[in-house]
ModelCIF file with pLDDT and N, C-alpha, C, O atoms, coordinates in Angstrom:
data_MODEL
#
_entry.id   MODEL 
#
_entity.id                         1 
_entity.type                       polymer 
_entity.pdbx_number_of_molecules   1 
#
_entity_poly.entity_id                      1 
_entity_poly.type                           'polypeptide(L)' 
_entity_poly.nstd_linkage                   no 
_entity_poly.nstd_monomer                   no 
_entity_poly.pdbx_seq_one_letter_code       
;(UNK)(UNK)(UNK)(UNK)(UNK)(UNK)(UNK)(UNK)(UNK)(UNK)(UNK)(UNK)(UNK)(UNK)(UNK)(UNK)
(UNK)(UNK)(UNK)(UNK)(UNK)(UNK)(UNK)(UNK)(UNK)(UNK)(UNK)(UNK)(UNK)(UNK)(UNK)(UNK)
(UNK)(UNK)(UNK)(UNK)(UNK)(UNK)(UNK)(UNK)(UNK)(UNK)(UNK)(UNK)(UNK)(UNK)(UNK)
;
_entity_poly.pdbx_seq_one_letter_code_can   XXXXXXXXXXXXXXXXXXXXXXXXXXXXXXXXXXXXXXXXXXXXXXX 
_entity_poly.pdbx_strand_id                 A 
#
loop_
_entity_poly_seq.entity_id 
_entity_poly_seq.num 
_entity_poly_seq.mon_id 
_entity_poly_seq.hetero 
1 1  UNK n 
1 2  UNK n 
1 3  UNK n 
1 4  UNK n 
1 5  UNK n 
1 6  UNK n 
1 7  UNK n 
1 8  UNK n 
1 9  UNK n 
1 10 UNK n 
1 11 UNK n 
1 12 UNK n 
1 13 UNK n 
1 14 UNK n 
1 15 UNK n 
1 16 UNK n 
1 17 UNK n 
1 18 UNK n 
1 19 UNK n 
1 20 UNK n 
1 21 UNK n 
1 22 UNK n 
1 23 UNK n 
1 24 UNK n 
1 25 UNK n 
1 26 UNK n 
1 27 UNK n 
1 28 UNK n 
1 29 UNK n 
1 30 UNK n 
1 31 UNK n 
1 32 UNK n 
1 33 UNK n 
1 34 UNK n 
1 35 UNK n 
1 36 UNK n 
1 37 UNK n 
1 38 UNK n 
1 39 UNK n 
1 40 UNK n 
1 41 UNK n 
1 42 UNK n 
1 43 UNK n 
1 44 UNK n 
1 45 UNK n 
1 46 UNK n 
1 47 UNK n 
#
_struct_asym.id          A 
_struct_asym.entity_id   1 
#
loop_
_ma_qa_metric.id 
_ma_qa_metric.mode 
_ma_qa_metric.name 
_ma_qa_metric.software_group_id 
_ma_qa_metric.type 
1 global pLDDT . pLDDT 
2 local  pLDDT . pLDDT 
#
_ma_qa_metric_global.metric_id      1 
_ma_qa_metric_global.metric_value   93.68 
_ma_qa_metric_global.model_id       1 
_ma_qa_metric_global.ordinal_id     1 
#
loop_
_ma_qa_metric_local.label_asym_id 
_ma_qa_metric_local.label_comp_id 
_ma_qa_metric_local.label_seq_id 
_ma_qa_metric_local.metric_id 
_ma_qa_metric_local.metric_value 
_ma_qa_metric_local.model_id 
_ma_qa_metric_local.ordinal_id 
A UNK 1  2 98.00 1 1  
A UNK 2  2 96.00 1 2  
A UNK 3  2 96.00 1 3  
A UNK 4  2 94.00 1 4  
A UNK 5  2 93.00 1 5  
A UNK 6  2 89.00 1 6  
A UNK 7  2 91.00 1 7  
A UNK 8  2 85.00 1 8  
A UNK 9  2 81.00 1 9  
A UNK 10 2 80.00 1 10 
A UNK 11 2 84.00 1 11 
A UNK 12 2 85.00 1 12 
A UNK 13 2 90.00 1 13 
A UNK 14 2 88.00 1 14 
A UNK 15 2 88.00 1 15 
A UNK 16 2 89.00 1 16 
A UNK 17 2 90.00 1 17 
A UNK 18 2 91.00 1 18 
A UNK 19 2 91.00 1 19 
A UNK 20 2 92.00 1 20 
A UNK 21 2 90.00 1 21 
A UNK 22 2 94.00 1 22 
A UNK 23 2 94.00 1 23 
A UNK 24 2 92.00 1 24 
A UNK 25 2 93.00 1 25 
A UNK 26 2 95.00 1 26 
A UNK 27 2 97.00 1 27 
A UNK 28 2 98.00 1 28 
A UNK 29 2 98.00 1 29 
A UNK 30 2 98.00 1 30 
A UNK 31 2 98.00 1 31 
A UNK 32 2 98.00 1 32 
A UNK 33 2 98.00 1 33 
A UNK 34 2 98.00 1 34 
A UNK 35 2 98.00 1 35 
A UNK 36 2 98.00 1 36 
A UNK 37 2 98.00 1 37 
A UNK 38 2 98.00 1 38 
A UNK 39 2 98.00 1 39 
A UNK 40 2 98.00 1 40 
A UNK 41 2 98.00 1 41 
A UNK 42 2 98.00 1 42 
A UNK 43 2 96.00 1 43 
A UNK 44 2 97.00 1 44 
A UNK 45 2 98.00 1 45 
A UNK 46 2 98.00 1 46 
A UNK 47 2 98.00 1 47 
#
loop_
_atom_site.group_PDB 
_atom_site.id 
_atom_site.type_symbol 
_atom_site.label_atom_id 
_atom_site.label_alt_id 
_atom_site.label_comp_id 
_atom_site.label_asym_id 
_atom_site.label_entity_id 
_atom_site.label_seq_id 
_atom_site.pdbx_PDB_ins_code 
_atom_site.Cartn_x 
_atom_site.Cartn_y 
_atom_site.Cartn_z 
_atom_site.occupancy 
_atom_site.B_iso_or_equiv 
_atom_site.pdbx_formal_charge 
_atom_site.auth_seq_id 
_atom_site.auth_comp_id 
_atom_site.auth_asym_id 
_atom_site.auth_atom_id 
_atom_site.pdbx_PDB_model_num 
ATOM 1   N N  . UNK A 1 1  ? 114.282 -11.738 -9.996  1.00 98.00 ? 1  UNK A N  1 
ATOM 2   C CA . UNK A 1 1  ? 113.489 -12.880 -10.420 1.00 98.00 ? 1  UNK A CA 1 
ATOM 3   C C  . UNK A 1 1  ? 112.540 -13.282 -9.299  1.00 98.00 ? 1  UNK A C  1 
ATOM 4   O O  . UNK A 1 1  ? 112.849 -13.154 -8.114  1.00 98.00 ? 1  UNK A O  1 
ATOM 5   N N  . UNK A 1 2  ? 111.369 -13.775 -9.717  1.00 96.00 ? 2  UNK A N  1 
ATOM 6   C CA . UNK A 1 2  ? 110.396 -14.521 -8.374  1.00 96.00 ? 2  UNK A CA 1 
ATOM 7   C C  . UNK A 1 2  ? 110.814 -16.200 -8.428  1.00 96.00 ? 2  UNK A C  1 
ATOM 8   O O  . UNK A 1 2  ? 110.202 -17.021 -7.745  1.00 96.00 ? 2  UNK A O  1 
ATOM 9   N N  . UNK A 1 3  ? 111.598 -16.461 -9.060  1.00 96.00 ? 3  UNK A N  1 
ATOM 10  C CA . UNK A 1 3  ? 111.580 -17.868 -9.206  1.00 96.00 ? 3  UNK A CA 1 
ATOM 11  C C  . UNK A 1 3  ? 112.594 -18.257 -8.322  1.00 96.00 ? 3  UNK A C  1 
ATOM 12  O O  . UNK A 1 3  ? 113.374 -17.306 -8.269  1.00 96.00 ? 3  UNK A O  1 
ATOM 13  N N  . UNK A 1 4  ? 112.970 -19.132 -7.627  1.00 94.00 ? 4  UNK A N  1 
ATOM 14  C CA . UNK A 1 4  ? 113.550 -19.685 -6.197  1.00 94.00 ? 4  UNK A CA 1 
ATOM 15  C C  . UNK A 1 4  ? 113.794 -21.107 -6.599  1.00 94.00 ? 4  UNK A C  1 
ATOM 16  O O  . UNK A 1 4  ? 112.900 -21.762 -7.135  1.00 94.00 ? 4  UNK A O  1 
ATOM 17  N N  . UNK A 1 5  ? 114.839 -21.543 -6.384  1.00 93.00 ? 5  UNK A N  1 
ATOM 18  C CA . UNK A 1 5  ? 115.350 -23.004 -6.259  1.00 93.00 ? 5  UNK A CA 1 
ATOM 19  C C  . UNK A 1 5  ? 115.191 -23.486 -4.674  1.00 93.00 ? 5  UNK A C  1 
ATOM 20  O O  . UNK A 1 5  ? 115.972 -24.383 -4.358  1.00 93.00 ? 5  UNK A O  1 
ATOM 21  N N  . UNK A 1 6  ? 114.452 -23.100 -3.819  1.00 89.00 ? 6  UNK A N  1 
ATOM 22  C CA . UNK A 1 6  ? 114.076 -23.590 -2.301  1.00 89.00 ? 6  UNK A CA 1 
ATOM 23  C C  . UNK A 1 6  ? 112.907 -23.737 -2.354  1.00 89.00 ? 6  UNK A C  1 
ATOM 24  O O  . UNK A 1 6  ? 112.170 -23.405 -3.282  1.00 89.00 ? 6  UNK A O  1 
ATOM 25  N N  . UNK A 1 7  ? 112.587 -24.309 -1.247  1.00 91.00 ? 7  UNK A N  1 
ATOM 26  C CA . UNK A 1 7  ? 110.685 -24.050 -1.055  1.00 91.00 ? 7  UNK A CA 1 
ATOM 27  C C  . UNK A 1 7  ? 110.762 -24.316 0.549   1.00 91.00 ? 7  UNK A C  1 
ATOM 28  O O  . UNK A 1 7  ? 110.259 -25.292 1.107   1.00 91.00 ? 7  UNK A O  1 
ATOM 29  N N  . UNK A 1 8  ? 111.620 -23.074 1.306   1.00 85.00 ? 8  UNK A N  1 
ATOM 30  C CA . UNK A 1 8  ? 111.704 -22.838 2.890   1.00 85.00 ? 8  UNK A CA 1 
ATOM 31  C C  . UNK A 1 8  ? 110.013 -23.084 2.875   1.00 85.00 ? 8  UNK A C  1 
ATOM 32  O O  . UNK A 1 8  ? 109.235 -23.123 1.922   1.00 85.00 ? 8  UNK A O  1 
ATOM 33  N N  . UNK A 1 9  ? 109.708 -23.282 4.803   1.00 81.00 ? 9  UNK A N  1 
ATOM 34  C CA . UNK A 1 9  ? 108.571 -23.450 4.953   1.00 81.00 ? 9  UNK A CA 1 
ATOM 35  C C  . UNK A 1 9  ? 108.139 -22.483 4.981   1.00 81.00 ? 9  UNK A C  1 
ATOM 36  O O  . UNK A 1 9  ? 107.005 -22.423 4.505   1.00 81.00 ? 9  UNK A O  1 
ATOM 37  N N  . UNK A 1 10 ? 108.659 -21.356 5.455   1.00 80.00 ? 10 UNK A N  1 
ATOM 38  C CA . UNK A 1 10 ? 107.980 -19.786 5.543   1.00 80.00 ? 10 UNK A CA 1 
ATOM 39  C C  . UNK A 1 10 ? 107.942 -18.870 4.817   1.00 80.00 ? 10 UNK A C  1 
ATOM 40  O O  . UNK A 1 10 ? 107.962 -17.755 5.339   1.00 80.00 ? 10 UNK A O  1 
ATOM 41  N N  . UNK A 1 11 ? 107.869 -18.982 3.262   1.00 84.00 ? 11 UNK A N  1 
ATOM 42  C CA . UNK A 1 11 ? 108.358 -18.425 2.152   1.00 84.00 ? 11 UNK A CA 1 
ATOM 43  C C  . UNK A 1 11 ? 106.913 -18.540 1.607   1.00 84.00 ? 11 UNK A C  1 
ATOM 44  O O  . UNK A 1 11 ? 106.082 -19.267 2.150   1.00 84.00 ? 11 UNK A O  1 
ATOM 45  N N  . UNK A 1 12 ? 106.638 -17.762 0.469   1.00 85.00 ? 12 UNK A N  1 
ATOM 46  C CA . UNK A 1 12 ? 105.656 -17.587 -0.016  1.00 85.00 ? 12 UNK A CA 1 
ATOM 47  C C  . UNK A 1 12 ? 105.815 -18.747 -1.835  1.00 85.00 ? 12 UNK A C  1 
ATOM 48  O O  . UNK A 1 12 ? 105.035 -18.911 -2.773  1.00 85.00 ? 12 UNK A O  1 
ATOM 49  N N  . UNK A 1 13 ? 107.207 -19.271 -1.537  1.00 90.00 ? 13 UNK A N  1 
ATOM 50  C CA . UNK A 1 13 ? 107.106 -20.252 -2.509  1.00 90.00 ? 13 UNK A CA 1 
ATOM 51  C C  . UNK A 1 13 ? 106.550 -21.611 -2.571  1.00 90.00 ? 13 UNK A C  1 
ATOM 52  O O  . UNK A 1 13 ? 106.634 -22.478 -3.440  1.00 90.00 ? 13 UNK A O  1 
ATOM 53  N N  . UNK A 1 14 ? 105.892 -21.575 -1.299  1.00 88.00 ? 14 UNK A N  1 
ATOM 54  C CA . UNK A 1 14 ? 105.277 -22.764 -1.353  1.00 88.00 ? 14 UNK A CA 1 
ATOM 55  C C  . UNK A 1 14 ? 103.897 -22.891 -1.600  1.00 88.00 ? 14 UNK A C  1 
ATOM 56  O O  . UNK A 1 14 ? 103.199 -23.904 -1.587  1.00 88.00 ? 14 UNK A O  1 
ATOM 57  N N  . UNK A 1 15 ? 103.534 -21.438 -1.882  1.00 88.00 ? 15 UNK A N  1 
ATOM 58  C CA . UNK A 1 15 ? 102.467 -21.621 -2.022  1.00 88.00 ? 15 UNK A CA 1 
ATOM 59  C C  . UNK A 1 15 ? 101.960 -21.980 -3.902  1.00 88.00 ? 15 UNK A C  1 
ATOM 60  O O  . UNK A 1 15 ? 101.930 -21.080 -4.742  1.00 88.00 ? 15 UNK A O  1 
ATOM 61  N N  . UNK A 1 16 ? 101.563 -23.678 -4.257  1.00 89.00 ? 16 UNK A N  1 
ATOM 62  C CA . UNK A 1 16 ? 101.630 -23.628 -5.462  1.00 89.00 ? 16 UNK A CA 1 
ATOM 63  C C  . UNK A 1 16 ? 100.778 -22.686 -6.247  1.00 89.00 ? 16 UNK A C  1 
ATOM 64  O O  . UNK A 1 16 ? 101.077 -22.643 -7.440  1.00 89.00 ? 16 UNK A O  1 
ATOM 65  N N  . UNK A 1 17 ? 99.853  -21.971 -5.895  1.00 90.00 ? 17 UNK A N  1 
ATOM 66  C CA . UNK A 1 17 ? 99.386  -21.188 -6.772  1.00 90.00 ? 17 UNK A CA 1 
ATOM 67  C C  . UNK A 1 17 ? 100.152 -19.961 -7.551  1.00 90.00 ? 17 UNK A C  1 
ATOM 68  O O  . UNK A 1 17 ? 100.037 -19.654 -8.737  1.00 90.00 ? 17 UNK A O  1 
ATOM 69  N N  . UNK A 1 18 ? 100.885 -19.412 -6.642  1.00 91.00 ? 18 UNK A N  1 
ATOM 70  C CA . UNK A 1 18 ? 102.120 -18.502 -6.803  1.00 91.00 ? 18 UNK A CA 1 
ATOM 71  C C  . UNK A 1 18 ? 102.924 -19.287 -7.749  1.00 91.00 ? 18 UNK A C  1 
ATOM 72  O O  . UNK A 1 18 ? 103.152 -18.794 -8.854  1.00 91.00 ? 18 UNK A O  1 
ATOM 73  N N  . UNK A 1 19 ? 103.474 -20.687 -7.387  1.00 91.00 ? 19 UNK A N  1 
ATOM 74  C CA . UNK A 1 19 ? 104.748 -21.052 -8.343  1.00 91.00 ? 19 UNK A CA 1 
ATOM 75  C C  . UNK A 1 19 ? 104.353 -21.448 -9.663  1.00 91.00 ? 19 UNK A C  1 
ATOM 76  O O  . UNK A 1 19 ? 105.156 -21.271 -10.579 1.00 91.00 ? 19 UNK A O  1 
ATOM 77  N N  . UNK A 1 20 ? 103.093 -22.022 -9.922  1.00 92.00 ? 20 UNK A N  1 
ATOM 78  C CA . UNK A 1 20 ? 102.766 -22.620 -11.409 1.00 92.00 ? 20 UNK A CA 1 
ATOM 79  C C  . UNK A 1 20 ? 102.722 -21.529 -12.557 1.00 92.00 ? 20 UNK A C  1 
ATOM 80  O O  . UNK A 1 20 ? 101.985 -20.547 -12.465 1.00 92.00 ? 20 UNK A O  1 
ATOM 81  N N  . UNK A 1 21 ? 103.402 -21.712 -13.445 1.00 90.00 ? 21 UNK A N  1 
ATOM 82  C CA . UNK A 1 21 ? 103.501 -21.104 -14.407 1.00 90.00 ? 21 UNK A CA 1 
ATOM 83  C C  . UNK A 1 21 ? 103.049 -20.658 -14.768 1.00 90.00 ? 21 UNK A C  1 
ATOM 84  O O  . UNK A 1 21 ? 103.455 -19.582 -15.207 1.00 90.00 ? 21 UNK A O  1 
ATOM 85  N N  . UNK A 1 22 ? 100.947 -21.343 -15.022 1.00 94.00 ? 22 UNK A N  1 
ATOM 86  C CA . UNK A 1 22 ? 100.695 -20.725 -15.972 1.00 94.00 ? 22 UNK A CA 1 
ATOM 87  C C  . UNK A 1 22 ? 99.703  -19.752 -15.450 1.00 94.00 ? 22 UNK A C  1 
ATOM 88  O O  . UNK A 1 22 ? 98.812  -19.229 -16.120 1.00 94.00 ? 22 UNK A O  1 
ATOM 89  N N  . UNK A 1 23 ? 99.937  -19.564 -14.213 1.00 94.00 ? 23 UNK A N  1 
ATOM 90  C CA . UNK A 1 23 ? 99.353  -18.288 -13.517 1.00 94.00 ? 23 UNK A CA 1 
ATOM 91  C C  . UNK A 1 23 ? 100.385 -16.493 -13.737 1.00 94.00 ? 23 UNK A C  1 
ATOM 92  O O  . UNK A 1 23 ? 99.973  -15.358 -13.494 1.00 94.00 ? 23 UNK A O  1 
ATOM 93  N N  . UNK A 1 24 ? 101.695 -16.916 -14.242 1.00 92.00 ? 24 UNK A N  1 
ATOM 94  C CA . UNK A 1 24 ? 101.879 -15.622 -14.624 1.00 92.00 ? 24 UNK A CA 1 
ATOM 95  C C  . UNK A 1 24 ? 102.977 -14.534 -13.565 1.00 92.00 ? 24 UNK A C  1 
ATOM 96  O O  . UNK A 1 24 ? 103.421 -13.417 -13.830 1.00 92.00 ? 24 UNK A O  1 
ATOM 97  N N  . UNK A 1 25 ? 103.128 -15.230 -12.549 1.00 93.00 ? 25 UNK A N  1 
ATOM 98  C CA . UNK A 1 25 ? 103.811 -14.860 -11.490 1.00 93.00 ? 25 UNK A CA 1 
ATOM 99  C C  . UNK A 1 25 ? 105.721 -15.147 -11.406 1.00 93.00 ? 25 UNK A C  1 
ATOM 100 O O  . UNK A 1 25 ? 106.564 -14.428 -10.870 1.00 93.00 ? 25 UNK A O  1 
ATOM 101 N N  . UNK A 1 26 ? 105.900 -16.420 -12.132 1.00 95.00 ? 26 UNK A N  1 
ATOM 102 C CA . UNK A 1 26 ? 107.156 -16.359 -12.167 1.00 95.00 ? 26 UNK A CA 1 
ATOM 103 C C  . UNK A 1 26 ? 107.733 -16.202 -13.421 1.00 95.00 ? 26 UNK A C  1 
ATOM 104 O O  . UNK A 1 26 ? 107.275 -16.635 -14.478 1.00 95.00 ? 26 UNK A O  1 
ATOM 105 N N  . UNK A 1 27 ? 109.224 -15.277 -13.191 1.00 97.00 ? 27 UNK A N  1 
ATOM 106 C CA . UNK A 1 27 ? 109.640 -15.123 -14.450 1.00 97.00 ? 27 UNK A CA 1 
ATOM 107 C C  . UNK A 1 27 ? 110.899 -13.877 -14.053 1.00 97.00 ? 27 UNK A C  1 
ATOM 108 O O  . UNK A 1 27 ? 110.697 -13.183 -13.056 1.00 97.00 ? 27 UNK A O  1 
ATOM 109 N N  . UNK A 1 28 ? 111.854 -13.710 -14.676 1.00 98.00 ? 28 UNK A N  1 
ATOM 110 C CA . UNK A 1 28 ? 112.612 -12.980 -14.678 1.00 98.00 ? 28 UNK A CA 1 
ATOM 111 C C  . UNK A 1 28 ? 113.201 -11.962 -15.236 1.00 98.00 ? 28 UNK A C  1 
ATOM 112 O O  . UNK A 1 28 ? 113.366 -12.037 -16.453 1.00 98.00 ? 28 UNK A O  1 
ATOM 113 N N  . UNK A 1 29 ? 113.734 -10.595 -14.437 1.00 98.00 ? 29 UNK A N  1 
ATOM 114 C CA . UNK A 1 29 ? 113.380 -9.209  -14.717 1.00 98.00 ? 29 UNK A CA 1 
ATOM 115 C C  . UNK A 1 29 ? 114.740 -9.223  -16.048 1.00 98.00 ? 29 UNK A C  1 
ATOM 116 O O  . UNK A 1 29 ? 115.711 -9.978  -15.987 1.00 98.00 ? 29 UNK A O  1 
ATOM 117 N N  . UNK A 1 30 ? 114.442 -7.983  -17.437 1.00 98.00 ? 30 UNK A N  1 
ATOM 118 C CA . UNK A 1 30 ? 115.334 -8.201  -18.147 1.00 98.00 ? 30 UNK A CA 1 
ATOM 119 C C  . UNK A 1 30 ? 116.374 -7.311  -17.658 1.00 98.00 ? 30 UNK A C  1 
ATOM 120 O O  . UNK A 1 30 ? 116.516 -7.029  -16.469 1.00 98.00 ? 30 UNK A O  1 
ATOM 121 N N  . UNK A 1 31 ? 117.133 -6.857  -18.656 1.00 98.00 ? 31 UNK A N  1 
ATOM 122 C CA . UNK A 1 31 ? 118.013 -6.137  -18.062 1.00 98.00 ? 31 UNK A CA 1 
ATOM 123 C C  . UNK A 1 31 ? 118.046 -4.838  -18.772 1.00 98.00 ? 31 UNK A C  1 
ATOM 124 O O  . UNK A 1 31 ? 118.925 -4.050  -18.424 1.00 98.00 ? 31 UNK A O  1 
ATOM 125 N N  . UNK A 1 32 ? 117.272 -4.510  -19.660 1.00 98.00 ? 32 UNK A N  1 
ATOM 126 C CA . UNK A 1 32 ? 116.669 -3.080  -20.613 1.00 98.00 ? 32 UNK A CA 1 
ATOM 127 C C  . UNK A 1 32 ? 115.706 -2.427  -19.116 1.00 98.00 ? 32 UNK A C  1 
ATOM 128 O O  . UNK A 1 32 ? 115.780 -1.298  -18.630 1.00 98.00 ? 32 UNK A O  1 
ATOM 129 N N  . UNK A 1 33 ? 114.907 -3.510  -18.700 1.00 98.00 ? 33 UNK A N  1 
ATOM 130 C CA . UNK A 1 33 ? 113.844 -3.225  -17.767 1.00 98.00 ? 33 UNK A CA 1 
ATOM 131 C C  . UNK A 1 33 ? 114.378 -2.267  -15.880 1.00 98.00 ? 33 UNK A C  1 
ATOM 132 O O  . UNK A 1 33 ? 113.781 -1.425  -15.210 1.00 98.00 ? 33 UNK A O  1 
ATOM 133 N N  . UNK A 1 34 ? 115.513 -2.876  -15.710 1.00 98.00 ? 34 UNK A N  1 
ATOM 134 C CA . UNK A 1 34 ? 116.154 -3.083  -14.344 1.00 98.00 ? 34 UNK A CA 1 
ATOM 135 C C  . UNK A 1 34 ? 117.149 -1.620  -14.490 1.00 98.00 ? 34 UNK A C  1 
ATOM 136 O O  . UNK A 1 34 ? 117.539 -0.924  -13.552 1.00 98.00 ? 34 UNK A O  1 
ATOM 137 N N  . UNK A 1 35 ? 117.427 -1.398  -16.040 1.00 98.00 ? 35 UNK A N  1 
ATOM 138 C CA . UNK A 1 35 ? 118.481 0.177   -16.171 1.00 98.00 ? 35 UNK A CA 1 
ATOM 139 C C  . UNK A 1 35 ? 117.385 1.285   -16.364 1.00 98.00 ? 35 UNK A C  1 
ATOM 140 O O  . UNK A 1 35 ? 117.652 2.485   -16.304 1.00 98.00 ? 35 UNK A O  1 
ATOM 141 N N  . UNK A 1 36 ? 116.244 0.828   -16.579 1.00 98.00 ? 36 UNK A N  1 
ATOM 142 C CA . UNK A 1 36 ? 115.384 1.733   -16.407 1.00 98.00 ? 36 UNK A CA 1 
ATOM 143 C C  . UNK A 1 36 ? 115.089 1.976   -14.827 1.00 98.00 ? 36 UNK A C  1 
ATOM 144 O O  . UNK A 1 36 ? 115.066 3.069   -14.261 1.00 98.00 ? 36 UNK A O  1 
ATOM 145 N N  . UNK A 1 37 ? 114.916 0.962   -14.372 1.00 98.00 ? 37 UNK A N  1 
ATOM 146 C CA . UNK A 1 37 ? 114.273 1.327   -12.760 1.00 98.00 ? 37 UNK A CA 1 
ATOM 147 C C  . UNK A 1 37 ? 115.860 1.982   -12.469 1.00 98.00 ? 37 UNK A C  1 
ATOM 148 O O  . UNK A 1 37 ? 115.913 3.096   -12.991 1.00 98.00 ? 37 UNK A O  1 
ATOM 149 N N  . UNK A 1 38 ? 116.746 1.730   -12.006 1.00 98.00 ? 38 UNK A N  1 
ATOM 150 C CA . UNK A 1 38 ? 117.561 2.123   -11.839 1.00 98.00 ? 38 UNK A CA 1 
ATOM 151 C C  . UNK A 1 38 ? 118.044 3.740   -12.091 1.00 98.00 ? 38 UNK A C  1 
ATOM 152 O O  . UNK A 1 38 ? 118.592 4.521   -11.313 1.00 98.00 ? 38 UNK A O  1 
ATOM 153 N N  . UNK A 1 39 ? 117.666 3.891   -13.324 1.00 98.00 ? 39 UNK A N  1 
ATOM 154 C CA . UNK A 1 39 ? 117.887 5.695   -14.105 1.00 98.00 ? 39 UNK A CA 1 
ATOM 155 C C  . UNK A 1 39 ? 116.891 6.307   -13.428 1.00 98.00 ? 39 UNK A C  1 
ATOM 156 O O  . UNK A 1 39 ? 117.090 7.453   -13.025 1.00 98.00 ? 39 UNK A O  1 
ATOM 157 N N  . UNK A 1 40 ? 115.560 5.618   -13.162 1.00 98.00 ? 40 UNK A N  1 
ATOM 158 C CA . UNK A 1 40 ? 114.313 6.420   -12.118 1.00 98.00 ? 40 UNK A CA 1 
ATOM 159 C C  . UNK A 1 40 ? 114.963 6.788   -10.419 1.00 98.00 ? 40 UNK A C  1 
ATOM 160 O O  . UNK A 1 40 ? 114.737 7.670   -9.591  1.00 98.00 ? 40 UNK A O  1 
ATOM 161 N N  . UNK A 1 41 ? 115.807 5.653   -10.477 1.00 98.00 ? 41 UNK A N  1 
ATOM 162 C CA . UNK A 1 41 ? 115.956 6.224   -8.468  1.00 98.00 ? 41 UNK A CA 1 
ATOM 163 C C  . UNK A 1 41 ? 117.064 6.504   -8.319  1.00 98.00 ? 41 UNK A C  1 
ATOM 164 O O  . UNK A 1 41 ? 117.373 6.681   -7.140  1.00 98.00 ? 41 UNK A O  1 
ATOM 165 N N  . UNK A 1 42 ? 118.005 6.654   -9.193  1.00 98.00 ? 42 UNK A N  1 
ATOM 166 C CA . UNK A 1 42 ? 119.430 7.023   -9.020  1.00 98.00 ? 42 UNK A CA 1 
ATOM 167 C C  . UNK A 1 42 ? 119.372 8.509   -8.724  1.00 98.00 ? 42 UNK A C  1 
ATOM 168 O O  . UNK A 1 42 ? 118.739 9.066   -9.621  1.00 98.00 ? 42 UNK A O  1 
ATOM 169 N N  . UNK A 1 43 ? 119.893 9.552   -7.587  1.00 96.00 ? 43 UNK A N  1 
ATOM 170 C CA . UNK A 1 43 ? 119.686 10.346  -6.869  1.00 96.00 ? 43 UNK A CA 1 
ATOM 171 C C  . UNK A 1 43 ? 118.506 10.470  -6.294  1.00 96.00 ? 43 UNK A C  1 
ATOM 172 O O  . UNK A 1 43 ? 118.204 11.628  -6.006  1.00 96.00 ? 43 UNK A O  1 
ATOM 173 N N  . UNK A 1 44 ? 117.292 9.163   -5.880  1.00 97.00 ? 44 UNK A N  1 
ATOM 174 C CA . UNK A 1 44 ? 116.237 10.000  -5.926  1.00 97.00 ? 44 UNK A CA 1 
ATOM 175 C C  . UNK A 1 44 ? 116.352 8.905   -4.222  1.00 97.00 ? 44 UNK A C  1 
ATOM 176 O O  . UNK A 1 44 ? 116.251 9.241   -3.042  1.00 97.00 ? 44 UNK A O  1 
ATOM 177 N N  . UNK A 1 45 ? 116.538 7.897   -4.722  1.00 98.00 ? 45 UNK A N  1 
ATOM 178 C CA . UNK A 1 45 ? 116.983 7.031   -3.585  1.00 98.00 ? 45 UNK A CA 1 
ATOM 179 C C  . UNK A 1 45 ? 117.808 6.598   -3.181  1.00 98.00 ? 45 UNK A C  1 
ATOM 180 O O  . UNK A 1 45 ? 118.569 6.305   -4.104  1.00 98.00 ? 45 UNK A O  1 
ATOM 181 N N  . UNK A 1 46 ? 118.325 6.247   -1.966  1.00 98.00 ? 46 UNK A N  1 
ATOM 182 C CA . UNK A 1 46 ? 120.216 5.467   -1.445  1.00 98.00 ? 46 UNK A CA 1 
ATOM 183 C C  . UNK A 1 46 ? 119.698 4.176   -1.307  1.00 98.00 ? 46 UNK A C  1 
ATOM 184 O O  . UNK A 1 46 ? 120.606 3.418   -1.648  1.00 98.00 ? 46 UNK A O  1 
ATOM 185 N N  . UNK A 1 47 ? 118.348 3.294   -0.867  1.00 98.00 ? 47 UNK A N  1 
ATOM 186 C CA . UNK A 1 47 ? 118.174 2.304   -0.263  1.00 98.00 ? 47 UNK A CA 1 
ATOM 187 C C  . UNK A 1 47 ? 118.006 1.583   -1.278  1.00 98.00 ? 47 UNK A C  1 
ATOM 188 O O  . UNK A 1 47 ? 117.778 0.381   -1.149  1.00 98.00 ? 47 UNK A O  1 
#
């Protein structure tokens, strides 16, 4: 997810253009989406 319940000073969440909604930036990954990335790097990457 990009969405954060903090707003540290050195974080890029403070920057409101990043956090407002209706710019398109926050939102969270599904989980159809995440077994795909996953099936792509499974033997291909360890990290």
């Amino acid at each position: 997810t990009s969405i954060c319940n903090f707003r540290c000073v050195f974080c890029y969440q403070t920057d409101a253009e990043f956090t407002a909604k209706k710019n398109g930036h926050m939102g969270s990954m599904s989980l159809d989406l995440f077994k795909k990335i996953v099936d792509m790097a499974e033997g291909r990457v360890e990290a």
